[in-house]
Protein backbone atom coordinates (compact mmCIF):
# COMPACT_ATOMS: atom_id res chain seq x y z
CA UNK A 1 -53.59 101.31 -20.78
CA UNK A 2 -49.89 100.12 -20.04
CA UNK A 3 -46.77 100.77 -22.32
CA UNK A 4 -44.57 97.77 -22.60
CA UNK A 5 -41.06 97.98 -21.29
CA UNK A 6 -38.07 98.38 -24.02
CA UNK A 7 -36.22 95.87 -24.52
CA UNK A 8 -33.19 98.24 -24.82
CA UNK A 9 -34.07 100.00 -21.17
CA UNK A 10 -31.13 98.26 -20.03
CA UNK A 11 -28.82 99.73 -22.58
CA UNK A 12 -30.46 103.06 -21.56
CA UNK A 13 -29.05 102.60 -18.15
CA UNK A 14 -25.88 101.70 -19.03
CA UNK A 15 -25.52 105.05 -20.72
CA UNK A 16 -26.70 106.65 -17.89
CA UNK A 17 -24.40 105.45 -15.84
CA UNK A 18 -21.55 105.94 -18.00
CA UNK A 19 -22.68 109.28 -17.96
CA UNK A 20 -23.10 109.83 -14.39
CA UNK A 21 -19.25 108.24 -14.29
CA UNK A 22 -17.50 110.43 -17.04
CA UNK A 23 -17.61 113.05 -14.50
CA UNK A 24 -15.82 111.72 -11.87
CA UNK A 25 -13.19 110.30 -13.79
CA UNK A 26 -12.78 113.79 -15.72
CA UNK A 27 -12.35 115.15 -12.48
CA UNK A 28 -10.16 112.50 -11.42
CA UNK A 29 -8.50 112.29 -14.50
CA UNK A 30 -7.57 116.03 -14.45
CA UNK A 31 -6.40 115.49 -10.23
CA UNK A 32 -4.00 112.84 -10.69
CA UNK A 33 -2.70 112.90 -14.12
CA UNK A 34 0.37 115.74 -15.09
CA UNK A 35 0.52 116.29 -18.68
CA UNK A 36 -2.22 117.39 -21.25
CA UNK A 37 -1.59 114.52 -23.47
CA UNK A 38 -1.82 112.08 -20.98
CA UNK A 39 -5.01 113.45 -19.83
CA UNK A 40 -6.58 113.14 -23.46
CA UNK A 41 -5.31 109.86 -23.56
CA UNK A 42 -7.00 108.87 -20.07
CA UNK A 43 -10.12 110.08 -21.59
CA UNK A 44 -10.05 108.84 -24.48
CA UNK A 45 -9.36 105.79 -23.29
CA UNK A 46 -12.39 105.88 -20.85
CA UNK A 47 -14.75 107.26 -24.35
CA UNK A 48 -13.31 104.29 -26.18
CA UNK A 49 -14.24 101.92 -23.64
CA UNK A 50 -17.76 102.86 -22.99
CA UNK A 51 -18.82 102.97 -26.57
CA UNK A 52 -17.68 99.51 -27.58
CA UNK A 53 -19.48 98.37 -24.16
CA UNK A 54 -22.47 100.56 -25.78
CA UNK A 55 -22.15 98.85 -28.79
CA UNK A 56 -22.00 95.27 -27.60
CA UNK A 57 -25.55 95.63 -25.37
CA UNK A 58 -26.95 97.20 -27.62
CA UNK A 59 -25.90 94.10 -30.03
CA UNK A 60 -27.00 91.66 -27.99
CA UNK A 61 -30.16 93.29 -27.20
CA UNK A 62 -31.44 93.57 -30.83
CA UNK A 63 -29.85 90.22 -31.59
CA UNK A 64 -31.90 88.88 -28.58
CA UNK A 65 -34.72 90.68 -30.20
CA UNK A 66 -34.89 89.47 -33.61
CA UNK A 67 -34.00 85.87 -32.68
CA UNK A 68 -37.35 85.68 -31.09
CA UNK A 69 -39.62 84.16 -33.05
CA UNK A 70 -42.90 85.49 -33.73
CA UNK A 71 -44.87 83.49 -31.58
CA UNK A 72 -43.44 85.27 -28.86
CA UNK A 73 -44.08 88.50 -29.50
C-alpha cells in the first residue's frame, strides 16, 4: 500500500530551504552589516520576503487543487 504524494510537497521544500538559508544570511547579515537597526531591518526584510513567497505557492497550489475537477481526482 502506497501513500500519494502532497500536492503541497513542493511548498514543503520551499520552506525548507528558506530555512536552511535564514542561517546563512543571519550570519551574513550580522558580518557585514554595522548597526542593530539595520540588521533587524536586513532580517526583516529577508522574513518578509519568504512568507509572501510562502504564501503565493501555497496559493497556487490549493488553487491548482480545487480547480481540478472531480473527474480527476
Amino acid at each position: 500500500m502506497t501513500v500519494p504524494a502532497s500536492p503541497l510537497n513542493a511548498v514543503k521544500l520551499d520552506l525548507a530551504i528558506i530555512l536552511f538559508l535564514s542561517v546563512p544570511v543571519w550570519l551574513l547579515v550580522s558580518y557585514l552589516v554595522e548597526g542593530i537597526f539595520i540588521q533587524i531591518l536586513y532580517l526583516a526584510g529577508f522574513g518578509f520576503v519568504s512568507t509572501l513567497w510562502l504564501i503565493v505557492r501555497t496559493r497556487r497550489v490549493v488553487k491548482a487543487i480545487v480547480d481540478v475537477p472531480a473527474d480527476e481526482t
